[in-house]
Protein backbone atom coordinates (compact mmCIF):
# COMPACT_ATOMS: atom_id res chain seq x y z
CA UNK A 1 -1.97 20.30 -12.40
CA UNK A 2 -2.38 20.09 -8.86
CA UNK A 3 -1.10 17.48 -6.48
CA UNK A 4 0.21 16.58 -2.88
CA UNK A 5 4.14 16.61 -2.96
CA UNK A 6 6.62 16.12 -0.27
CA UNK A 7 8.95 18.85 0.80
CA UNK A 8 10.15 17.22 4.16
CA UNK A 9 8.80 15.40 7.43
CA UNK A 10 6.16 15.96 8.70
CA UNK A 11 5.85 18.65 5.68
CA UNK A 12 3.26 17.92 2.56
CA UNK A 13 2.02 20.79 0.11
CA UNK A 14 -0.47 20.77 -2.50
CA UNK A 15 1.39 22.53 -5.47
CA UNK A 16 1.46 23.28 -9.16
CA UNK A 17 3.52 20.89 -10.71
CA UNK A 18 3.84 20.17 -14.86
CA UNK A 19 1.00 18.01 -16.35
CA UNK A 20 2.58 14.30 -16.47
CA UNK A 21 3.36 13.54 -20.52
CA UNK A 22 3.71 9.94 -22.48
CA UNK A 23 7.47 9.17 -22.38
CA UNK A 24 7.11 5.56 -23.50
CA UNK A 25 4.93 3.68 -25.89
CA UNK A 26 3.90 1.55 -23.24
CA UNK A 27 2.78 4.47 -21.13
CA UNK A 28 -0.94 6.03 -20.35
CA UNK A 29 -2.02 9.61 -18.84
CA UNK A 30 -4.98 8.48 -16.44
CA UNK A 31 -6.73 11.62 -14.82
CA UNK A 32 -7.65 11.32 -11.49
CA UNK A 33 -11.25 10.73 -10.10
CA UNK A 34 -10.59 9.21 -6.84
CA UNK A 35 -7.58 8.85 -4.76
CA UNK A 36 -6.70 8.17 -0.92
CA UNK A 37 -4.09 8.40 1.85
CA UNK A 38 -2.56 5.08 3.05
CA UNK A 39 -0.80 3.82 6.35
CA UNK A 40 2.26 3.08 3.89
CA UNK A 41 2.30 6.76 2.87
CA UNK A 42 2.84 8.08 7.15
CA UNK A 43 6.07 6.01 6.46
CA UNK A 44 6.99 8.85 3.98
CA UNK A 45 5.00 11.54 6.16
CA UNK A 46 7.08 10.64 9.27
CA UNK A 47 10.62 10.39 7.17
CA UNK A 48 10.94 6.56 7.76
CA UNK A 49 11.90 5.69 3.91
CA UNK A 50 14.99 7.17 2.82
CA UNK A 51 15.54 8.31 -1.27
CA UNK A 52 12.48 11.17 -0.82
CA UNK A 53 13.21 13.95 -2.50
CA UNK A 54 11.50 17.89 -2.39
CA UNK A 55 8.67 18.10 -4.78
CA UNK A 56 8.16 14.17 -4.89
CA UNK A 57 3.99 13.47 -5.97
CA UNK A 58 2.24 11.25 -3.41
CA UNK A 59 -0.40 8.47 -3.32
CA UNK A 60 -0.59 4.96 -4.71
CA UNK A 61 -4.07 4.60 -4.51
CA UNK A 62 -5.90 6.06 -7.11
CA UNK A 63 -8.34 5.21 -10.06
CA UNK A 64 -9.77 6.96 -13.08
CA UNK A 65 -10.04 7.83 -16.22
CA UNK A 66 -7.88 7.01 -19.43
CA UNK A 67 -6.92 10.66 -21.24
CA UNK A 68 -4.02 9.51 -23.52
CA UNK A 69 -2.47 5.97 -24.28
CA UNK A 70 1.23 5.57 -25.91
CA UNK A 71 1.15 3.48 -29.25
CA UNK A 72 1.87 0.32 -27.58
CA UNK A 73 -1.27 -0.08 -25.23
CA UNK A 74 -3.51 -1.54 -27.40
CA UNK A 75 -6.31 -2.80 -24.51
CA UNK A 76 -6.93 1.05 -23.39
CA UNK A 77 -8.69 4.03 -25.28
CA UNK A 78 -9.65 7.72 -24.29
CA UNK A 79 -12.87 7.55 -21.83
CA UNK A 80 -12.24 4.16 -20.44
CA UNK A 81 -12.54 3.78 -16.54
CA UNK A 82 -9.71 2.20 -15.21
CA UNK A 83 -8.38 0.74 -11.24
CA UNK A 84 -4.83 1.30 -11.21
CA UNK A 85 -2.67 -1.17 -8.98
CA UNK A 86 0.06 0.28 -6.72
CA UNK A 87 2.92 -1.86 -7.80
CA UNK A 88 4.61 -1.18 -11.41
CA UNK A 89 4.83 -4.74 -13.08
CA UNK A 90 5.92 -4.75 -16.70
CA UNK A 91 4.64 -8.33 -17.48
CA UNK A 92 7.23 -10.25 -19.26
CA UNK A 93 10.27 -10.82 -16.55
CA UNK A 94 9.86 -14.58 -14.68
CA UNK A 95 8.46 -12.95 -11.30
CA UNK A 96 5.38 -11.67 -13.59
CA UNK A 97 4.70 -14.49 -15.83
CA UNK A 98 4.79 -16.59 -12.27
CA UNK A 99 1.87 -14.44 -11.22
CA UNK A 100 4.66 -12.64 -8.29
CA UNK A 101 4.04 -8.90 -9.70
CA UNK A 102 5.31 -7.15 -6.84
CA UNK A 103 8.59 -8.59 -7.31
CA UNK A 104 8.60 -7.28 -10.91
CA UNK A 105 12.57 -7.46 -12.32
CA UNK A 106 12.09 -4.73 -15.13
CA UNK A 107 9.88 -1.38 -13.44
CA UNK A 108 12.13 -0.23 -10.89
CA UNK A 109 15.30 1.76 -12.81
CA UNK A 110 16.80 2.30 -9.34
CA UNK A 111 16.75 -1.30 -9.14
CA UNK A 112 20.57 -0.94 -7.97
CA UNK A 113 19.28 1.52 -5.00
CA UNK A 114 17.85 -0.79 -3.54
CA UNK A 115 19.53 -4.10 -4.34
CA UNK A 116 22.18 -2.27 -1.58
CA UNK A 117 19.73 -2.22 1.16
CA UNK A 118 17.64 -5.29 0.70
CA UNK A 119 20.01 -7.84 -1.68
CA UNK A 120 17.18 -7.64 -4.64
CA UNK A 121 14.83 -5.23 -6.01
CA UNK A 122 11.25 -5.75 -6.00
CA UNK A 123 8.56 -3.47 -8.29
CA UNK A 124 8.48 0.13 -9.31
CA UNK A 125 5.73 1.47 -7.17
CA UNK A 126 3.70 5.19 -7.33
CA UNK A 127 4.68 7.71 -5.52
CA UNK A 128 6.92 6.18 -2.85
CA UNK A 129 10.56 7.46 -2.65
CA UNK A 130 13.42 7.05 -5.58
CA UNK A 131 14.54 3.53 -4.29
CA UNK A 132 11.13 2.12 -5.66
CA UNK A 133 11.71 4.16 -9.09
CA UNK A 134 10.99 7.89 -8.22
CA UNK A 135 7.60 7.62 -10.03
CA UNK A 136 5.34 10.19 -9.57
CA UNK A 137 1.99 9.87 -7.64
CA UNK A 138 -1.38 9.21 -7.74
CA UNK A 139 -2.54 12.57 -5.54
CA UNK A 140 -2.94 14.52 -8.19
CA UNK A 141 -5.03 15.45 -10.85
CA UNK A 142 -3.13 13.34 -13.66
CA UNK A 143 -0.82 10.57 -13.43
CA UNK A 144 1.61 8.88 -15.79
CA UNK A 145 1.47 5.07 -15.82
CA UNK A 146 4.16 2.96 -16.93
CA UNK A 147 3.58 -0.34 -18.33
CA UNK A 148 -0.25 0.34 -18.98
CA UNK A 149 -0.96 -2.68 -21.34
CA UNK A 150 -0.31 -4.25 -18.05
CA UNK A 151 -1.66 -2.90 -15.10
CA UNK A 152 -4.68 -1.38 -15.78
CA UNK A 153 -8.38 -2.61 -15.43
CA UNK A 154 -10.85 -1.77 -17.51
CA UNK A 155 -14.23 -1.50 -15.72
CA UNK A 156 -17.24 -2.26 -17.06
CA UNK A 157 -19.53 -2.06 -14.04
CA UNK A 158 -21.86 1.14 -13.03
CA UNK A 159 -20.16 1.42 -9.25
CA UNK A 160 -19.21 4.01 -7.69
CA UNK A 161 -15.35 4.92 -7.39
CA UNK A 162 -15.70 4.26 -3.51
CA UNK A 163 -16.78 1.12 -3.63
CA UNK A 164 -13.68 -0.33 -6.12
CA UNK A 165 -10.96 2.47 -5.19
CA UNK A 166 -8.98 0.30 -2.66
CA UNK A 167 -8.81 -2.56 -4.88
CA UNK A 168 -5.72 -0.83 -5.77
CA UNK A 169 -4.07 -1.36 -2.98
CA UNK A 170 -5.91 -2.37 0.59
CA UNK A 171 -8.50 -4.65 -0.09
CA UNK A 172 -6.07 -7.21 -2.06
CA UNK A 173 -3.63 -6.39 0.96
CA UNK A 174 -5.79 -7.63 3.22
CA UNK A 175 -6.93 -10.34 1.62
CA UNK A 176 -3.55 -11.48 0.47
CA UNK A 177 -2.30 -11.10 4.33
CA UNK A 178 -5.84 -13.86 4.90
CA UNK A 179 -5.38 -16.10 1.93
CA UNK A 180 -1.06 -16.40 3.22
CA UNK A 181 -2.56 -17.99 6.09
CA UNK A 182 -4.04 -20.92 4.87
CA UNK A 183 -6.89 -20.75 6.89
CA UNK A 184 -9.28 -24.12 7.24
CA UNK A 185 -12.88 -23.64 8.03
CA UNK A 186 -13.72 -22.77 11.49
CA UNK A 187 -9.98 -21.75 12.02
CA UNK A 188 -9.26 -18.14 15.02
CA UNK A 189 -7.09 -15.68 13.45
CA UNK A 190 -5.87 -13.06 15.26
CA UNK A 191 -5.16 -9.38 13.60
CA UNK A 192 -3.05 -6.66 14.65
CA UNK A 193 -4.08 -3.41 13.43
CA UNK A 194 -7.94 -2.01 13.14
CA UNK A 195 -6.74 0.14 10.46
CA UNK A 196 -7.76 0.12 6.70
CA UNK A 197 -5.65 -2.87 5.95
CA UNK A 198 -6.47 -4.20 8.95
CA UNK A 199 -10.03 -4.45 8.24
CA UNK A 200 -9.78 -6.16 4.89
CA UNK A 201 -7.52 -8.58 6.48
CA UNK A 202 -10.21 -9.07 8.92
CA UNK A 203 -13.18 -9.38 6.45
CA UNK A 204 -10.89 -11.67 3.87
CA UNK A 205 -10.74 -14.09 6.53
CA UNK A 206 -14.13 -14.84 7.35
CA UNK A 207 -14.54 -15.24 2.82
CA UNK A 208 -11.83 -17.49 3.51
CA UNK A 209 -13.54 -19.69 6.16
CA UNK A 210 -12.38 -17.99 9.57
CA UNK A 211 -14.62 -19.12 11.89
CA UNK A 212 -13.14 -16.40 14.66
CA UNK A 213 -11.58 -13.32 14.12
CA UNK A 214 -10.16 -11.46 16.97
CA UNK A 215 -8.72 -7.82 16.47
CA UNK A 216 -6.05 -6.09 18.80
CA UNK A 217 -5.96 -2.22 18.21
CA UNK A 218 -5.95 1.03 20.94
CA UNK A 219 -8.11 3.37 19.06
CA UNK A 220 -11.72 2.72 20.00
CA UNK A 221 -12.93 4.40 16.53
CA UNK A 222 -10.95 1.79 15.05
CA UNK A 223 -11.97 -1.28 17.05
CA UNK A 224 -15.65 -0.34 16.97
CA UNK A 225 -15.30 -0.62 12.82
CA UNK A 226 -13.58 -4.05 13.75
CA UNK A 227 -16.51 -5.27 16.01
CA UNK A 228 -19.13 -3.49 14.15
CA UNK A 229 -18.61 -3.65 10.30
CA UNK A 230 -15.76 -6.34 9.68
CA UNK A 231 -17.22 -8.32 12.76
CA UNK A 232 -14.09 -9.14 14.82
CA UNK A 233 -13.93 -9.83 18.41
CA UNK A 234 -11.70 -7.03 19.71
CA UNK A 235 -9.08 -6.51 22.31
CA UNK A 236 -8.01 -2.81 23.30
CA UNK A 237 -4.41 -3.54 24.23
CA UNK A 238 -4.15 -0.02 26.21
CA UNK A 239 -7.14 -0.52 28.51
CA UNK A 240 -8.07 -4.06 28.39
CA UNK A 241 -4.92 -6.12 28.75
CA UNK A 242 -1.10 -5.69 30.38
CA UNK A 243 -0.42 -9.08 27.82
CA UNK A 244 -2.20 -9.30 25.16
CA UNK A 245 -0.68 -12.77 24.57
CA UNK A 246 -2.18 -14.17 27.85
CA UNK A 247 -5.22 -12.62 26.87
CA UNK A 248 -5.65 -13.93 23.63
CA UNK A 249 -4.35 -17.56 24.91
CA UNK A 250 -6.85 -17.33 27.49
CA UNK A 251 -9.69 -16.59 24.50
CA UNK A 252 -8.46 -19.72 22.67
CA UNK A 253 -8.04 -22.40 25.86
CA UNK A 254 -4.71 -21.96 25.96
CA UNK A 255 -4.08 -22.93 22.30
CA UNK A 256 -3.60 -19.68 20.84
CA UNK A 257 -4.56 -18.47 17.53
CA UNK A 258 -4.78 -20.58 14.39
CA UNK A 259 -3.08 -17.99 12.14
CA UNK A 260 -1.66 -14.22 13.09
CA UNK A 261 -1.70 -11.56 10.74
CA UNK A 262 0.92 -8.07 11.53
CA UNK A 263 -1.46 -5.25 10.00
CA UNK A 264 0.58 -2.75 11.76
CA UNK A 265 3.94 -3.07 10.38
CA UNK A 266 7.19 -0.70 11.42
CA UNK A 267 5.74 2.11 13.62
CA UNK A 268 3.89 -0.02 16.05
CA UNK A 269 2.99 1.13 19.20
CA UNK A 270 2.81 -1.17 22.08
CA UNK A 271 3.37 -0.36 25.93
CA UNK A 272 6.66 -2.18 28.22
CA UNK A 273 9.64 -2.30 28.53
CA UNK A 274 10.16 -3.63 24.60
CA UNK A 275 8.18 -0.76 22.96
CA UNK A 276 10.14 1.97 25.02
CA UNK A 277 13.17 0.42 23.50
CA UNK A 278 12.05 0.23 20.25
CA UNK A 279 10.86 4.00 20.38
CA UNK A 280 14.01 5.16 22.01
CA UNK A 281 16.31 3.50 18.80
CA UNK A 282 13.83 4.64 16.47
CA UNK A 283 14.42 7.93 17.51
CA UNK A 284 18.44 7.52 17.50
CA UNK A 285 18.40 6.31 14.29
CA UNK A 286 20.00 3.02 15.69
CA UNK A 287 16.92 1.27 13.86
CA UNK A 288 13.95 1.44 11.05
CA UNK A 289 11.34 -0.88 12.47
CA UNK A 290 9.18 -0.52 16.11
CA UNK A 291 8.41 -4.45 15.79
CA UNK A 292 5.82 -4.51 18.67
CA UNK A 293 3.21 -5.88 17.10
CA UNK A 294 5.39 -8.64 14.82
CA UNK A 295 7.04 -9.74 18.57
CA UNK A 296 3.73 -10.21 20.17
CA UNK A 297 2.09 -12.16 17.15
CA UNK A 298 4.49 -14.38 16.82
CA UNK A 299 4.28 -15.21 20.83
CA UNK A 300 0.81 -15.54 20.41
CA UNK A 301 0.26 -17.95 17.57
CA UNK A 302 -0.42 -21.74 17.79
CA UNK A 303 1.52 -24.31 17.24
CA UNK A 304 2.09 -25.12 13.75
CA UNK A 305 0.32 -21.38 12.54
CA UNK A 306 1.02 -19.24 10.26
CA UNK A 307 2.32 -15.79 10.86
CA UNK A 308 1.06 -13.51 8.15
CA UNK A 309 3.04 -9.84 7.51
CA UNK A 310 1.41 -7.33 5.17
CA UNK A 311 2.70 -4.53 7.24
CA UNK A 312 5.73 -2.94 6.01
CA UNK A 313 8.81 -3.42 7.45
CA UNK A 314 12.46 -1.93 6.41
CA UNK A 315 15.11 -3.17 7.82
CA UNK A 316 16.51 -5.33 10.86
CA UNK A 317 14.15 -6.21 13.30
CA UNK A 318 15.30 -6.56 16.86
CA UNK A 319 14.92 -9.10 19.11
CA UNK A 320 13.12 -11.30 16.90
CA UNK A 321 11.86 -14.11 18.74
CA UNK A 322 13.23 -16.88 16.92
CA UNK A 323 13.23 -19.73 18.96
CA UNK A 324 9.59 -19.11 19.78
CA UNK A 325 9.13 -19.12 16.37
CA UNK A 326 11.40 -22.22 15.63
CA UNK A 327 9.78 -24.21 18.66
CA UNK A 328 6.04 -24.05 17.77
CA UNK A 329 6.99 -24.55 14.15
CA UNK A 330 5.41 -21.70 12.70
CA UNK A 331 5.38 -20.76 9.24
CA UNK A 332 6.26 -16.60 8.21
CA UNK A 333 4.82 -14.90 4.75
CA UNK A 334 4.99 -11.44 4.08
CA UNK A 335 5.42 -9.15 0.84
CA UNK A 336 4.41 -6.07 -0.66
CA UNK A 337 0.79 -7.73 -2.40
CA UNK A 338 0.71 -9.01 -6.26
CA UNK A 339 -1.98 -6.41 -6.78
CA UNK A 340 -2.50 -7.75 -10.53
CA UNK A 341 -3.44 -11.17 -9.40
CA UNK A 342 -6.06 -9.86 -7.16
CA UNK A 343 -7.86 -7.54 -8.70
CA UNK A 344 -10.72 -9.37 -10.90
CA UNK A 345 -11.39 -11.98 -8.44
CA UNK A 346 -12.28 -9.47 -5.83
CA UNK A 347 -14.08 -6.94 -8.56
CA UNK A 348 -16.06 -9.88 -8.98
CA UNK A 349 -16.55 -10.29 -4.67
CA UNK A 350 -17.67 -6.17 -4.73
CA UNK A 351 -20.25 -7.29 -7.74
CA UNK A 352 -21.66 -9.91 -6.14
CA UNK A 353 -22.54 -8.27 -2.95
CA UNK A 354 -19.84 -9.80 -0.47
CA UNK A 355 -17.88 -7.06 0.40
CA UNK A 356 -18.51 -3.21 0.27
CA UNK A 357 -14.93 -1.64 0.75
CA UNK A 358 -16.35 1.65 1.10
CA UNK A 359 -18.04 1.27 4.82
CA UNK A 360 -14.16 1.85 5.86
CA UNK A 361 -14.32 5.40 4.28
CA UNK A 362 -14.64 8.29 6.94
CA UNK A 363 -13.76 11.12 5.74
CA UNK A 364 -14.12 12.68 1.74
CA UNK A 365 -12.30 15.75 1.13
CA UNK A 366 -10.73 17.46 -1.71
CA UNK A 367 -7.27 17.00 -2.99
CA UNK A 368 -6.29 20.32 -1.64
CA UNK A 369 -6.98 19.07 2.10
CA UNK A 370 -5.19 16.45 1.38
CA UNK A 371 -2.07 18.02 3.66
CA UNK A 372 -4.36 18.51 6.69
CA UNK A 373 -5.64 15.02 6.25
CA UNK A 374 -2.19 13.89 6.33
CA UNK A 375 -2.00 14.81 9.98
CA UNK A 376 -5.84 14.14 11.03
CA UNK A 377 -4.76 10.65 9.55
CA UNK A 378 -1.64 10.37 11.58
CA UNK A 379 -2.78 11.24 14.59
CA UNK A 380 -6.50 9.61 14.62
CA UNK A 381 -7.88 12.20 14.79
CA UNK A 382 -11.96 13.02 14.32
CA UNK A 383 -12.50 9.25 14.18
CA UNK A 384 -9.80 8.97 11.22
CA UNK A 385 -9.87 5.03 9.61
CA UNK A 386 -9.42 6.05 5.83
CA UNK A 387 -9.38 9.68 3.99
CA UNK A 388 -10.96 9.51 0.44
CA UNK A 389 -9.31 12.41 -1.84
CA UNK A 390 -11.42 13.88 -4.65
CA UNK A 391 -9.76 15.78 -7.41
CA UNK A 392 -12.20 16.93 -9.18
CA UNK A 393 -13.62 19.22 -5.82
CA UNK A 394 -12.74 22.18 -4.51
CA UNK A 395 -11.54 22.99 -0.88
């Protein structure tokens, strides 16, 4: 089969690699109708997440169609349409059965990988470097899935793959990042990040009860989506503001935000003194995380807020301002999202009409694009928000 594997930074191929095969009862082969590029995956792109190895299949966002079930998955047959979630849960550990499947005990067997970096092990996931199981990818034509009397959703409904494909991943990001919050009717959140997650995050709030979203991004293709699909006030940090958390006190009579919600995670951007700083160590190696965005929200939010994190972070985080934080009594959540709880209550939001995840799509190409995409994503390029990757096409 074909798929998008990583050789190196900066450096991803779409190969020939062996047709994925049932190793485990409790496994499915799903072939691929739909998959996409996420912000988590420039992390691997940009050599961020150590454990990657040559030849390592990409993507965690995918969907399709069931080819062949192991002997233990009695919910799934041949022909059935499935949404596959990103994280690996295997149902039975206490973290599952507590409805926390992200931090699955059982579907990551280099569980003692990264127990050394982070103190515990959360989920297996697709595609995303050996210390989160070395499992292959969802960029390809055919995928293994572990655990599929699990994670799998049947559909039923007639919609298109575009308008359910990210409820494998972004749209229950978002909406987790939102529903973290707490928010009360009426309530100004404030969202770092026009990007795909970014958007959901902006668009969960106002299901939520928002009464104010305001959106802080530098790519205008980005913050006209905000404005003009997910209907966020927006700030362009690079032309509009020198402090964004003047600005944004100044939009809220000096209050501040309700809630804040870190869409951008570890390779913010920024401008200062701070961001040059956290470039420079980047760089050096002296840290993982440009924390830009996290600094800056947590300045910004109101007293007695919540400070919402579904961007990824992975490791220390420097000057952290804690006694900001500790002052104004603000409460932190954050997480890789529990996909599985998610994804019928928002199936049921896309049938009803209240969302349509696909207006974030801009660009549908095949799978074997997929390594130019990598870069058009990376750099924002051609008004780049979200790359849509179709196996079944040709380049």
């Amino acid at each position: 089969m074909r798929a998008l594997c990583w050789h190196g930074v900066e450096d991803v191929r779409c190969d020939t690699v062996p047709d994925p095969e049932i190793i485990n009862p409790r496994d499915a082969i799903v072939r691929v109708t739909s998959t996409a590029i996420c912000g988590s995956d420039l992390h691997l792109y940009g050599g961020l997440v150590p454990s990657m190895m040559k030849g390592d299949v990409l993507g965690h966002e995918f969907m399709g169609v069931v080819e062949e079930v192991g002997r233990e998955v009695p919910n799934l047959r041949r022909g059935d349409r499935v949404l596959v979630p990103f994280n690996i849960a295997c149902g039975n550990c206490w973290y599952c059965r507590h409805d926390q499947w992200s931090l699955c005990d059982n579907s990551n067997p280099n569980a003692a990988a990264l127990e050394k970096l982070n103190g515990f092990s959360g989920a297996g996931l697709f595609g995303y470097s050996h210390l989160y199981g070395g499992y292959a990818g969802g960029q390809a034509e055919y995928v293994r899935v572990p655990f599929a009397d699990v994670g799998p959703l049947k559909l039923e409904t007639e919609l298109p793959d575009e308008k359910l494909l990210f409820l494998t991943d972004i749209f229950p990001t978002g909406y987790m990042a939102a529903e973290q919050c707490g928010i009360r009717d009426g309530d100004t959140v404030a969202v770092w990040g026009c990007g795909p997650v970014g958007q959901f995050a902006i668009q969960s709030a106002y299901l939520l009860g928002a009464g104010r979203v305001i959106a802080i991004d530098r790519f205008r293709d980005r913050l006209d989506m905000a404005r003009d699909v997910s209907g966020a006030e927006v700030i362009d940090y690079a032309r509009d503001t020198d402090d964004v958390v003047e600005t944004l006190k100044r939009m809220t009579g000096g209050r501040g935000p309700d809630h804040v919600i870190d869409a951008v995670g570890m390779e913010a951007h920024g401008h200062g003194v701070l961001a040059r700083v956290d470039r420079g160590k980047q760089r050096l190696k002296l840290q993982l995380d440009r924390a830009v965005a996290l600094r800056e929200a947590l300045q910004a939010c109101g007293k007695g807020g919540t400070v919402s994190v579904p961007g990824v972070y992975a490791g220390l985080v420097d000057k952290f301002p804690m006694g900001q934080a500790f002052a104004k009594g603000l409460t932190l959540r954050m997480g890789q999202t529990h996909v599985h709880r998610y994804l019928r209550p928002l199936l049921a939001r896309v049938e009803r009409g209240e969302v349509d995840p696909s207006r974030v799509i801009t660009h549908r190409v095949p799978l074997a694009r997929g390594p130019e995409m990598y870069r058009t994503f990376r750099d924002k390029k051609d008004g780049c928000v979200k790359v849509v990757l179709k196996p079944e096409l040709r380049a």
